[in-house]
C-alpha atoms as a PDB file:
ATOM      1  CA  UNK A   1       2.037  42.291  16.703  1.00  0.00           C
ATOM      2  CA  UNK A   2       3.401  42.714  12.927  1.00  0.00           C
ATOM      3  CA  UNK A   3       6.988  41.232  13.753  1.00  0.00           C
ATOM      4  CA  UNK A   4       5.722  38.539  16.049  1.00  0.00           C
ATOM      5  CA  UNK A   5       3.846  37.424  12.841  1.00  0.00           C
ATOM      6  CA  UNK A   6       6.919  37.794  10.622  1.00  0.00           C
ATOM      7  CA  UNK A   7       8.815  35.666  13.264  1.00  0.00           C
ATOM      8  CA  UNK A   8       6.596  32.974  13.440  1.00  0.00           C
ATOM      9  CA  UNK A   9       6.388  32.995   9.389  1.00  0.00           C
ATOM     10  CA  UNK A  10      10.420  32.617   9.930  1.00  0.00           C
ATOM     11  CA  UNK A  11      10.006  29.671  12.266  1.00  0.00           C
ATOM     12  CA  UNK A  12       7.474  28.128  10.039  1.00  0.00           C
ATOM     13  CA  UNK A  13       9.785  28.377   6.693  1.00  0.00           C
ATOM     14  CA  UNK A  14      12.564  26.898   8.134  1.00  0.00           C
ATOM     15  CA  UNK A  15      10.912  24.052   9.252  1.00  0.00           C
ATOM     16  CA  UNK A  16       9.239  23.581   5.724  1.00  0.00           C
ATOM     17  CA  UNK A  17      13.037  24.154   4.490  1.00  0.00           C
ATOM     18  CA  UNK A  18      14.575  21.516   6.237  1.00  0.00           C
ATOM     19  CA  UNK A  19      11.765  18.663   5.125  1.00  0.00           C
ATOM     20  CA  UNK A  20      12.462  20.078   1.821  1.00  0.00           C
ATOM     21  CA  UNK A  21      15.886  19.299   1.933  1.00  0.00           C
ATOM     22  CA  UNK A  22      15.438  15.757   2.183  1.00  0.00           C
ATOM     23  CA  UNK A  23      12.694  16.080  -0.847  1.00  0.00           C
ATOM     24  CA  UNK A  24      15.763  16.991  -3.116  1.00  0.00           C
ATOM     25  CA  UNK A  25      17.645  14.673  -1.775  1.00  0.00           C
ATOM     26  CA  UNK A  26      15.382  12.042  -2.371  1.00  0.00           C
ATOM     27  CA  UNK A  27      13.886  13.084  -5.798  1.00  0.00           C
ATOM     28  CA  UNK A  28      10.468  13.912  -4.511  1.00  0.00           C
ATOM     29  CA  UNK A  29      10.572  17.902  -4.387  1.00  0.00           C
ATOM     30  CA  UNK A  30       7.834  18.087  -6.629  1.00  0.00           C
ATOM     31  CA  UNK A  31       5.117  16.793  -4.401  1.00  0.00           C
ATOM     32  CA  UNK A  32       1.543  17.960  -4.589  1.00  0.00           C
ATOM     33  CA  UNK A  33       0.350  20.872  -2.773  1.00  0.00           C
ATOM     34  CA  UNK A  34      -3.286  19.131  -3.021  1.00  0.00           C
ATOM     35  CA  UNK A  35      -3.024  16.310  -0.745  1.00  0.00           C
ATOM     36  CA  UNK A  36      -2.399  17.119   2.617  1.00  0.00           C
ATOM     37  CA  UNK A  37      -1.598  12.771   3.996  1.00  0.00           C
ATOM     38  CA  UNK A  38       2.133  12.658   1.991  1.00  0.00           C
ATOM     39  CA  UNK A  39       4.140  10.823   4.299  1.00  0.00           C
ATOM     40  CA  UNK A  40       6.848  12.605   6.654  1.00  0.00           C
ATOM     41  CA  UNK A  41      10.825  13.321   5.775  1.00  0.00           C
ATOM     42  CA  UNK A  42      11.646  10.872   7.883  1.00  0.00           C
ATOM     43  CA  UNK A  43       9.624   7.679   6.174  1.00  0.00           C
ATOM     44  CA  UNK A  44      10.703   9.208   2.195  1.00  0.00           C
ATOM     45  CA  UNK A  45      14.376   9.033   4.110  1.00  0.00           C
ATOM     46  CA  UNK A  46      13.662   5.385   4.757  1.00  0.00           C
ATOM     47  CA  UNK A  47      12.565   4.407   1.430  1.00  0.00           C
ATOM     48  CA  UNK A  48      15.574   5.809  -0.132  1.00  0.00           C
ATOM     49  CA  UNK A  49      16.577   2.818  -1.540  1.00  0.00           C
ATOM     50  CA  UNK A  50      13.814   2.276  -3.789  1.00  0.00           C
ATOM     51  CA  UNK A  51      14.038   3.593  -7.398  1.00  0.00           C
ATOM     52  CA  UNK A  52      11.986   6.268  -8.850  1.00  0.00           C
ATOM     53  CA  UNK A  53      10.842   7.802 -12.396  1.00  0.00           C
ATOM     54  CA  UNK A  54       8.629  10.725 -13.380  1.00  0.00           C
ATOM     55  CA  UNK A  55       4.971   9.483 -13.174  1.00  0.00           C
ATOM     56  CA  UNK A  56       2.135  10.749 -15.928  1.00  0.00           C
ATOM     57  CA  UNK A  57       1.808  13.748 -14.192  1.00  0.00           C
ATOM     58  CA  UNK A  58       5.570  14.655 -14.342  1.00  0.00           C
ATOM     59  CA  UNK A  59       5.804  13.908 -10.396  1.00  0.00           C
ATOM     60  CA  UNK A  60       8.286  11.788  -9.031  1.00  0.00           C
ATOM     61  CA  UNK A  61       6.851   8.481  -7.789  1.00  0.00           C
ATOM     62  CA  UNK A  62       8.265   4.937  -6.664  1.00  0.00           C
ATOM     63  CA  UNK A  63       8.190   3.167 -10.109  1.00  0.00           C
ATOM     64  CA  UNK A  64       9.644  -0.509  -8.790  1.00  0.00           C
ATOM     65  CA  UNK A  65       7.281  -1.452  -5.660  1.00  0.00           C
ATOM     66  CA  UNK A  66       8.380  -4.708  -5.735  1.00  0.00           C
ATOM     67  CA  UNK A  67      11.939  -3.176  -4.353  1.00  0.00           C
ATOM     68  CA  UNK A  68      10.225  -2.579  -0.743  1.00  0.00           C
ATOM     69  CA  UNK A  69      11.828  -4.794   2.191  1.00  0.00           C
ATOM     70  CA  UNK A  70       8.951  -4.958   4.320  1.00  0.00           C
ATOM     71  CA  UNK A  71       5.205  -4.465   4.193  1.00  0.00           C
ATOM     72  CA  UNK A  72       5.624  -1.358   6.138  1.00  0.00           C
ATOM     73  CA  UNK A  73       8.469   0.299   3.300  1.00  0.00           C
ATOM     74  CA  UNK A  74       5.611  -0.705   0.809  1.00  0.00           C
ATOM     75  CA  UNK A  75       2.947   1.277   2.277  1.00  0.00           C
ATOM     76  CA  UNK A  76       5.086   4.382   2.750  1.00  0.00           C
ATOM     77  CA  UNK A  77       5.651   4.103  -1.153  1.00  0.00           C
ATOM     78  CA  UNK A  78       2.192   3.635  -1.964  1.00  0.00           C
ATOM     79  CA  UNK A  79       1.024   6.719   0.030  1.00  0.00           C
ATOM     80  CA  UNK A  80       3.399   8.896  -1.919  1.00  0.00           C
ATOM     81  CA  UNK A  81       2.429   7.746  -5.333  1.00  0.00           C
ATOM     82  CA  UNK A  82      -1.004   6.785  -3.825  1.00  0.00           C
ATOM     83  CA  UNK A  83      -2.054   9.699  -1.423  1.00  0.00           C
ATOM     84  CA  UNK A  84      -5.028   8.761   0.794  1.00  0.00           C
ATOM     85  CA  UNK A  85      -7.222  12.269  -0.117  1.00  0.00           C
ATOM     86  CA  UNK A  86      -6.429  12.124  -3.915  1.00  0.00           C
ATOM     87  CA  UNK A  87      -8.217  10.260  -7.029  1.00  0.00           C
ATOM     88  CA  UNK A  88      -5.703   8.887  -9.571  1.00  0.00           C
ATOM     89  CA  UNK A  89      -4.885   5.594 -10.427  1.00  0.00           C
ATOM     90  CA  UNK A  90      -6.457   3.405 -13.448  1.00  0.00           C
ATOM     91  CA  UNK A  91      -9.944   4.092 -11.831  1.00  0.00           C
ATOM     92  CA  UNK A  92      -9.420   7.654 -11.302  1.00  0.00           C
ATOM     93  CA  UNK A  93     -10.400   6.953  -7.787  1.00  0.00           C
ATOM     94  CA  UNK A  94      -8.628   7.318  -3.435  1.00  0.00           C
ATOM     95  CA  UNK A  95      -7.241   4.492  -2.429  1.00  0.00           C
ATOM     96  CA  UNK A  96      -7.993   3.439   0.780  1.00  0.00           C
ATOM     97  CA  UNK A  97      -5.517   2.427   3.503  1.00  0.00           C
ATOM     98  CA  UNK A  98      -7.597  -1.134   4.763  1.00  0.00           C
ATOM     99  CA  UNK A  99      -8.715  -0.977   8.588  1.00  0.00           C
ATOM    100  CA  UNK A 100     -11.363  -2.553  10.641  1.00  0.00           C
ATOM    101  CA  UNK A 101     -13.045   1.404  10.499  1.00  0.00           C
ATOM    102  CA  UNK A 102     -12.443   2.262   7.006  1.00  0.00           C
ATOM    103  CA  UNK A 103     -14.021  -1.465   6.073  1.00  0.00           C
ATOM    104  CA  UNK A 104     -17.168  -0.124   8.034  1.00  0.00           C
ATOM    105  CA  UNK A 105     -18.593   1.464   5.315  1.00  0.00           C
ATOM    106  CA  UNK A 106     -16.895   0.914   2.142  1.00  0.00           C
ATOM    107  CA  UNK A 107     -18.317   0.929  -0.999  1.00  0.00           C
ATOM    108  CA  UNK A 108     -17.943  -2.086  -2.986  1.00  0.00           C
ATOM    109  CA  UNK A 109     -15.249  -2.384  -5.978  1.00  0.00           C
ATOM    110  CA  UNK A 110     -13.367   0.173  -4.105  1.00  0.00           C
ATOM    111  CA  UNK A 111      -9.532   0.195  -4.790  1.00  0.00           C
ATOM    112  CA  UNK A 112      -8.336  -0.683  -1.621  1.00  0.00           C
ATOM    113  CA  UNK A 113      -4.759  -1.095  -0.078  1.00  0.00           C
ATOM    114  CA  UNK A 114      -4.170  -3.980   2.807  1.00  0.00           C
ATOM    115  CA  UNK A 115      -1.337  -4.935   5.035  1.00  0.00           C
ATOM    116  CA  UNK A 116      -1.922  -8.418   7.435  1.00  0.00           C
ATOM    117  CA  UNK A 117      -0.878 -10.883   8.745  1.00  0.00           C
ATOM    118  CA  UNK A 118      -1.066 -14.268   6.969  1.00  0.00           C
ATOM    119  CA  UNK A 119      -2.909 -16.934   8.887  1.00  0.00           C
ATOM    120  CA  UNK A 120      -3.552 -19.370   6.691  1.00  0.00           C
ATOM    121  CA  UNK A 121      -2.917 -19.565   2.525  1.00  0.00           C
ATOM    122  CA  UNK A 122      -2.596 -22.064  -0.573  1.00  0.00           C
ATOM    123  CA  UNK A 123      -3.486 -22.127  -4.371  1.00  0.00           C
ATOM    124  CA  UNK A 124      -6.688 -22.817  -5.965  1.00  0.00           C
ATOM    125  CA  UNK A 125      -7.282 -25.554  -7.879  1.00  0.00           C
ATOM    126  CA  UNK A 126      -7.846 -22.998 -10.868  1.00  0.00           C
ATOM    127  CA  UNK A 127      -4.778 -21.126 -10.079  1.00  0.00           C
ATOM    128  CA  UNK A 128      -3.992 -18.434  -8.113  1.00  0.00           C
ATOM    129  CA  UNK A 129      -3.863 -17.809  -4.242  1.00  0.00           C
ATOM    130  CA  UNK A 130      -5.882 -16.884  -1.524  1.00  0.00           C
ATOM    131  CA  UNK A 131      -5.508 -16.232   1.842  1.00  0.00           C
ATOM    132  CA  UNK A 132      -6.678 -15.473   5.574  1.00  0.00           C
ATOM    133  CA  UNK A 133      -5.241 -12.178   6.948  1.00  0.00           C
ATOM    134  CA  UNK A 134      -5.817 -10.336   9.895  1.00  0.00           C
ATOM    135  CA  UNK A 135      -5.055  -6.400   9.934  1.00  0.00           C
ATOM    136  CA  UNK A 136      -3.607  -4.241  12.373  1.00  0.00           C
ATOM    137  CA  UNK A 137      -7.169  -3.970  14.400  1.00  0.00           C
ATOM    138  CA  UNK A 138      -7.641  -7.614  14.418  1.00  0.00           C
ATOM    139  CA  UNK A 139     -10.047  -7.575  11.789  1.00  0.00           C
ATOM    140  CA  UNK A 140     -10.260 -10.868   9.249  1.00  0.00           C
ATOM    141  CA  UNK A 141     -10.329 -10.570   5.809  1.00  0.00           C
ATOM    142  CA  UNK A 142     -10.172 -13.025   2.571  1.00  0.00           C
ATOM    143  CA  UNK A 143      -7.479 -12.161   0.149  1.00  0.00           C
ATOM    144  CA  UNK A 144      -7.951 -13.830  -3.573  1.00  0.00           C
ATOM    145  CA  UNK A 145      -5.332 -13.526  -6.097  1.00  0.00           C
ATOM    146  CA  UNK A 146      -5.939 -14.656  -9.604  1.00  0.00           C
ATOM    147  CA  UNK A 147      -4.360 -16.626 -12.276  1.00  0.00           C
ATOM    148  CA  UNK A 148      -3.948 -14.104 -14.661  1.00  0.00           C
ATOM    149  CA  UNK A 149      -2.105 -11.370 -11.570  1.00  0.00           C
ATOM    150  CA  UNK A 150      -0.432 -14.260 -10.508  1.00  0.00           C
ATOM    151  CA  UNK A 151       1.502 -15.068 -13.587  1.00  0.00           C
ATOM    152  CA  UNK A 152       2.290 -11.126 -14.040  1.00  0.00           C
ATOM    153  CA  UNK A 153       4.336 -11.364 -11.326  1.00  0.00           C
ATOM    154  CA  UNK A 154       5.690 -14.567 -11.602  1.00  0.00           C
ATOM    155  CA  UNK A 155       6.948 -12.916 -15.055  1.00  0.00           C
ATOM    156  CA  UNK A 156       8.387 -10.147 -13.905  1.00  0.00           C
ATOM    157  CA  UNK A 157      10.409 -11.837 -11.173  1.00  0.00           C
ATOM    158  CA  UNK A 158      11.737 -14.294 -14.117  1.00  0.00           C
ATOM    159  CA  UNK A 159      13.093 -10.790 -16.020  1.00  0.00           C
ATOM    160  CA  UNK A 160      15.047  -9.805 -13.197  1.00  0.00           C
ATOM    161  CA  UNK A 161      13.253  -8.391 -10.592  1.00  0.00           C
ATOM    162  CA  UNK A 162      12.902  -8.350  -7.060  1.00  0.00           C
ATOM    163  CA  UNK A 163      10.524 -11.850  -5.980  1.00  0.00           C
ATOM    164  CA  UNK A 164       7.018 -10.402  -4.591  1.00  0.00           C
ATOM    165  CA  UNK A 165       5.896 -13.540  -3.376  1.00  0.00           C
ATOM    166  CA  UNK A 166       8.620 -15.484  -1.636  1.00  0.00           C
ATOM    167  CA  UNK A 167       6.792 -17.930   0.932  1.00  0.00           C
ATOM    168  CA  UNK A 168       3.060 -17.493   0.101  1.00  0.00           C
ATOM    169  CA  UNK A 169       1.294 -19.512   2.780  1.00  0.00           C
ATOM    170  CA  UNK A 170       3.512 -19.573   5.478  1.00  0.00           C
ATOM    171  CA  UNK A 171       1.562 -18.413   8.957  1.00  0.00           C
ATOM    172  CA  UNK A 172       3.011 -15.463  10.879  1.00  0.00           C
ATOM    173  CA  UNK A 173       4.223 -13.820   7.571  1.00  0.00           C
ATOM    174  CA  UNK A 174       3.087 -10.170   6.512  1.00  0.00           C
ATOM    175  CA  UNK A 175       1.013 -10.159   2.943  1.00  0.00           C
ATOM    176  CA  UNK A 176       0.466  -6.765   1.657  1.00  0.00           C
ATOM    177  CA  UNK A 177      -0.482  -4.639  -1.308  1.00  0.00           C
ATOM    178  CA  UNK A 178      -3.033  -3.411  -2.894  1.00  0.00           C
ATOM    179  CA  UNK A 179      -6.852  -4.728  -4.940  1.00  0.00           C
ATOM    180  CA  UNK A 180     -10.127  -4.452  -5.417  1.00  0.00           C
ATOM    181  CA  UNK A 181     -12.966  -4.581  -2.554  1.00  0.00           C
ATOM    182  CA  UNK A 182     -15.993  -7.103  -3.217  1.00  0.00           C
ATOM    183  CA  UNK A 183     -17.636  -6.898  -0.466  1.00  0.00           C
ATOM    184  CA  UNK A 184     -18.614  -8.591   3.031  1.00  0.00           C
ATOM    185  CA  UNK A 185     -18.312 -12.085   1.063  1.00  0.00           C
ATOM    186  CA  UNK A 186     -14.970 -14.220   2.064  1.00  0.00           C
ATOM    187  CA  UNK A 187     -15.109 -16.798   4.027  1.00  0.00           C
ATOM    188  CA  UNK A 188     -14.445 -16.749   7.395  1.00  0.00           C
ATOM    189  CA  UNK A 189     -11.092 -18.762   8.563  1.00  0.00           C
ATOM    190  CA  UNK A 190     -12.859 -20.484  11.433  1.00  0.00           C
ATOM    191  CA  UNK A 191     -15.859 -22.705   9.545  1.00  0.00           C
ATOM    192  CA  UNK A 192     -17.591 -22.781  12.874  1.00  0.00           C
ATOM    193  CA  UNK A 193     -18.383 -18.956  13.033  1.00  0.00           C
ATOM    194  CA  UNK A 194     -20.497 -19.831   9.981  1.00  0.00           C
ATOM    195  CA  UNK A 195     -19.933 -15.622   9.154  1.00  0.00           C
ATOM    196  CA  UNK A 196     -18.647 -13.621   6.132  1.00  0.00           C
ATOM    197  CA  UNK A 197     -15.870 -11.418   6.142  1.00  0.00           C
ATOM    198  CA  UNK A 198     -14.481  -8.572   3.385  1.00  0.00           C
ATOM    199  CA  UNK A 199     -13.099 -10.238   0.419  1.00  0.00           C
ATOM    200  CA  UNK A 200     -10.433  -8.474  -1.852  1.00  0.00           C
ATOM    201  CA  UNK A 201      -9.195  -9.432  -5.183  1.00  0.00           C
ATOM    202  CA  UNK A 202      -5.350  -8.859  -5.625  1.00  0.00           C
ATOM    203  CA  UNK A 203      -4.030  -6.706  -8.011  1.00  0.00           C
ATOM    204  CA  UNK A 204      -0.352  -6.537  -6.687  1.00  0.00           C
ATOM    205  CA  UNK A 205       1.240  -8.598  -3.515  1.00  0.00           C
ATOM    206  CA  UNK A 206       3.726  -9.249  -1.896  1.00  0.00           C
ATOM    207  CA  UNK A 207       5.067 -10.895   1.357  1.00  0.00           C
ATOM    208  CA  UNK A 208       7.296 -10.112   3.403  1.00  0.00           C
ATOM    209  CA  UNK A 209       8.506 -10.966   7.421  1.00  0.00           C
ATOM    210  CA  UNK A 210       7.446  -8.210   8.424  1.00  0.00           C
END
């Protein structure tokens, strides 16, 4: 019984060796033992190409989002820095990965994360953008992106870096990133339906084509 123990335990570290080989390689070996939703090898292989720096807490994290190529690079960057089971962030709080389920109960002004499909966009006449997405699941919600967030990226695009918002309104594109939940209060795409749906207010976005 004893050495079928130790040769499972020998199985089981060489598998955690080998995903820890691609940690180093990447930069990320210093990932914490707390949060038990990191994403895979395989995705941190993917998002190679994306700079990193030492965060607050001394760990590794993805310090350029605005670097990802699609929606779906962007999330896997955001769960690292972001795990879905820990609180950190400038409200000290989880962020939560948007779906139709999650949405189900979720406390308002919670910081959420979002990744949709656009289906209809344009500015406000007091600046900024909003927009009709549809998740994964289907689900319709309102995306609202003020003036103020608006020209922060706008500025940082005009120092050099990588455009976040390349064709804001165009139908069949992928908006994604991350904001604030207000609650069941957006405005439904179809006028007819005469319903709310979940509103969020931008903090960072992007789109992307896919």
């Amino acid at each position: 019984m004893r050495s079928l123990i130790v040769l499972l335990a020998a199985v089981l570290l060489t598998g955690c060796s080998k995903v820890g080989v691609w940690l180093d390689k990447l930069g990320l070996s210093n990932q914490p033992q707390h949060s038990a939703e990191l994403p895979s090898s395989r995705e941190l292989k993917r998002i190679g190409y994306m700079s990193r720096a030492k965060g607050p807490d001394g760990r590794p994290v993805f310090d350029h989002l605005e670097q990802a190529k699609s929606c779906h690079d962007l999330e896997i960057a955001m769960r690292w820095n972001r795990p879905a089971d820990v609180k950190s962030g400038p409200f000290n709080d989880k962020m939560v990965y948007l779906s139709g389920r999650t949405l189900a109960n979720l406390p308002k002004n919670s910081e959420v994360f979002l990744s949709g499909v656009i289906k209809a966009g344009r500015s406000m006449p007091a600046g900024g953008n909003i927009w009709s997405l549809k998740l994964k699941d289907d689900t319709e919600i309102q995306a609202i992106e003020t003036t103020e967030y608006a020209e922060k990226q706008a500025e940082a695009q005009q120092s050099g870096g990588v455009a976040t918002i390349v064709h804001p309104y165009t139908p069949g594109r992928m908006l994604c990133g991350n904001g604030v939940y207000q609650g069941n209060i957006g405005i439904a795409l179809d006028p007819h339906q005469q319903q709310h749906v979940p509103l969020v207010s931008i903090l960072f976005a992007m789109d992307r084509r896919r």
